[in-house]
Protein backbone atom coordinates (compact mmCIF):
# COMPACT_ATOMS: atom_id res chain seq x y z
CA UNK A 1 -212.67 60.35 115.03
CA UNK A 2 -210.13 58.14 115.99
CA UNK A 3 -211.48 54.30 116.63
CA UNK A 4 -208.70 52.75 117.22
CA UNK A 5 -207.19 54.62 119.67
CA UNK A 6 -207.81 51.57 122.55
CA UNK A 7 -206.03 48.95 120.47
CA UNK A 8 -203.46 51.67 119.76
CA UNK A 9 -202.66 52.15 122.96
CA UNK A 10 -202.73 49.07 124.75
CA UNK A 11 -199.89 47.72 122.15
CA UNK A 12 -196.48 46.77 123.64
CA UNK A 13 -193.89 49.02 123.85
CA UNK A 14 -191.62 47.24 121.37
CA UNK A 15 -194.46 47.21 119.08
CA UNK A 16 -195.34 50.85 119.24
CA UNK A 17 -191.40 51.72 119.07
CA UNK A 18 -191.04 49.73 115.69
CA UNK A 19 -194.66 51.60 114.34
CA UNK A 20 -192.79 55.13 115.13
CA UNK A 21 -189.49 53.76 113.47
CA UNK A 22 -191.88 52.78 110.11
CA UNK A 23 -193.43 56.28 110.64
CA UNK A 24 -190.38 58.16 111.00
CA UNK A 25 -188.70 56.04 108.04
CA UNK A 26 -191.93 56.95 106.16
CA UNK A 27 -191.52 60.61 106.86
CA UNK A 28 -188.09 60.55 105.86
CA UNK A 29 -188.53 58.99 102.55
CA UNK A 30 -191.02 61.44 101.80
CA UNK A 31 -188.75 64.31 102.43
CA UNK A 32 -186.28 62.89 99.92
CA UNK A 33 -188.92 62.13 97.82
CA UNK A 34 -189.86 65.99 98.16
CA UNK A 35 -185.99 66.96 97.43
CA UNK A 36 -185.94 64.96 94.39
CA UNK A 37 -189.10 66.89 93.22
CA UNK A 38 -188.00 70.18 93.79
CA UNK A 39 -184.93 69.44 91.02
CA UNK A 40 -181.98 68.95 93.60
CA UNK A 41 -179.10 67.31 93.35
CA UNK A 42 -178.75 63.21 93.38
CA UNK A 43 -176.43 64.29 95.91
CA UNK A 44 -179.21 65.71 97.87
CA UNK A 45 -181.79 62.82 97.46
CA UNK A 46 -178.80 60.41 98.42
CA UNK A 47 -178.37 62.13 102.00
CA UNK A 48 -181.83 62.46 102.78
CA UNK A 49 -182.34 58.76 101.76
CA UNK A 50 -179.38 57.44 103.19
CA UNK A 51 -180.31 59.08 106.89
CA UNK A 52 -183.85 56.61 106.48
CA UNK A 53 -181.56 53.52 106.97
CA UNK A 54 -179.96 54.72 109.94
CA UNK A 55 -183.30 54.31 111.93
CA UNK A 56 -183.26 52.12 114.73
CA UNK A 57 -186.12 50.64 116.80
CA UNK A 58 -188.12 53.68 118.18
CA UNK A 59 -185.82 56.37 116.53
CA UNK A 60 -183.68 56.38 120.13
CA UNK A 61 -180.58 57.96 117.87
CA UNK A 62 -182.91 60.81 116.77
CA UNK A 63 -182.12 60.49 113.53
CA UNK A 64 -185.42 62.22 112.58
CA UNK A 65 -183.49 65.13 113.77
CA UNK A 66 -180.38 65.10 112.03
CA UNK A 67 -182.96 64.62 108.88
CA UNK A 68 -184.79 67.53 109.51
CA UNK A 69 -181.43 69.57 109.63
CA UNK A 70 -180.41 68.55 106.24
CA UNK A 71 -183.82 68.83 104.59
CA UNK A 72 -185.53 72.39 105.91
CA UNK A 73 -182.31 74.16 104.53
CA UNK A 74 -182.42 71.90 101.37
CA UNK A 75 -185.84 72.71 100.86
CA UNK A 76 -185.93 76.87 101.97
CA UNK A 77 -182.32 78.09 101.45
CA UNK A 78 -178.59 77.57 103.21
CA UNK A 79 -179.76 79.99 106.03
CA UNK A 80 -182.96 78.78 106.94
CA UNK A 81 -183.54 77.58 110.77
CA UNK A 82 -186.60 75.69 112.27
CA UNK A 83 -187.75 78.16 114.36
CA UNK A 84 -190.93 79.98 116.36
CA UNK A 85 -191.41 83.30 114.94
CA UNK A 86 -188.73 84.46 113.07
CA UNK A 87 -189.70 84.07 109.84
CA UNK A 88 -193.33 83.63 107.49
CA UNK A 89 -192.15 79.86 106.16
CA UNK A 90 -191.69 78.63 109.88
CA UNK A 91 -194.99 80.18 111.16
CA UNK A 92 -196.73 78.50 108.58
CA UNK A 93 -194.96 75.69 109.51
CA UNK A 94 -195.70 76.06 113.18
CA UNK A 95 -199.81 76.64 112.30
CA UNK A 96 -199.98 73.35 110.54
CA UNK A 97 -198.74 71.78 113.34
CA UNK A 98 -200.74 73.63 115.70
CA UNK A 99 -203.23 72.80 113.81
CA UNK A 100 -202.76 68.47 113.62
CA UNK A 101 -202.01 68.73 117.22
CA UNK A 102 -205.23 70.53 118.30
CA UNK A 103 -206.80 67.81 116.24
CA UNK A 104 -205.06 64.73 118.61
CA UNK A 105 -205.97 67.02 121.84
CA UNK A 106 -209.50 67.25 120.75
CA UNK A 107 -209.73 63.25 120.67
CA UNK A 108 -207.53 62.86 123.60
CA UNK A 109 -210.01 64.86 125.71
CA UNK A 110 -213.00 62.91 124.58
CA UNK A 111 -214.07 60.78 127.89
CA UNK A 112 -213.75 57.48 126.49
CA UNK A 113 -209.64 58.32 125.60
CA UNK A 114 -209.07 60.14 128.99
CA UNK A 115 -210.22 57.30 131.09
CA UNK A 116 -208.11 54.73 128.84
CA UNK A 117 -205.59 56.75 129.36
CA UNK A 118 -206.10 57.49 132.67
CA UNK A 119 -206.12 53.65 133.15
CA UNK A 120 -202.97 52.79 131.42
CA UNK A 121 -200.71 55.51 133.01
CA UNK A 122 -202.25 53.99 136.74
CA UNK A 123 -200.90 50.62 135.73
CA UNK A 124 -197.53 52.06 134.38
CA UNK A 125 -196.73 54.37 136.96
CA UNK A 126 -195.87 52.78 140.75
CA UNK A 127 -198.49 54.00 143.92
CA UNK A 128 -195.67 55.59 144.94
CA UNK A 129 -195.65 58.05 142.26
């Protein structure tokens, strides 16, 4: 499902932190891209776009975060928190990403993953434990 997986994960670290800033800059964008749709303000758009250029390498500010804050209530009313179960948008919400997470589990169980893994995290982490 996933064939790249091995050259994934044998990448640097400062490589994979500047994929997940491109991926969170990516995701970002396409929430403002999203706002703009849905007829909000410039205003709006401006925010959501002007949080993408606050990402740094690896997203260590969380700024992925602070997006999410401003967008979800942009995009589902003033009132509206990201939560488990309290309402029908965020357990839809929740079930998609139940549901792309089941999907990376599945592949991260398959042998050939688990003992890459399995490998990497020996290297990684000291005998000591």
């Amino acid at each position: 499902m996933f064939p790249n997986i091995n050259k994934q994960l044998s990448l640097a670290s400062k490589t994979k932190n500047r994929i997940w800033s491109k991926v969170v800059m990516a995701k970002i964008r396409n929430q403002a891209k999203c706002v703009e749709q849905t007829g909000h303000s410039r205003n709006d758009v401006g925010l959501i776009q002007s949080i993408s250029s606050n990402i740094t390498e690896g997203d260590k500010h969380n700024v992925e975060a602070y997006a999410a804050r401003e967008y979800f209530p942009m995009m589902f009313g003033k009132n509206f928190k990201r939560g488990r179960f309290d309402e029908i948008i965020n357990a839809d919400l929740n079930y998609g990403y139940a549901f792309l997470r089941a999907l990376i589990r599945r592949e991260v169980q398959s042998q050939d993953t688990r003992d890459r893994l399995i490998e990497i995290l020996r290297n990684e982490i000291p005998a000591a434990g």
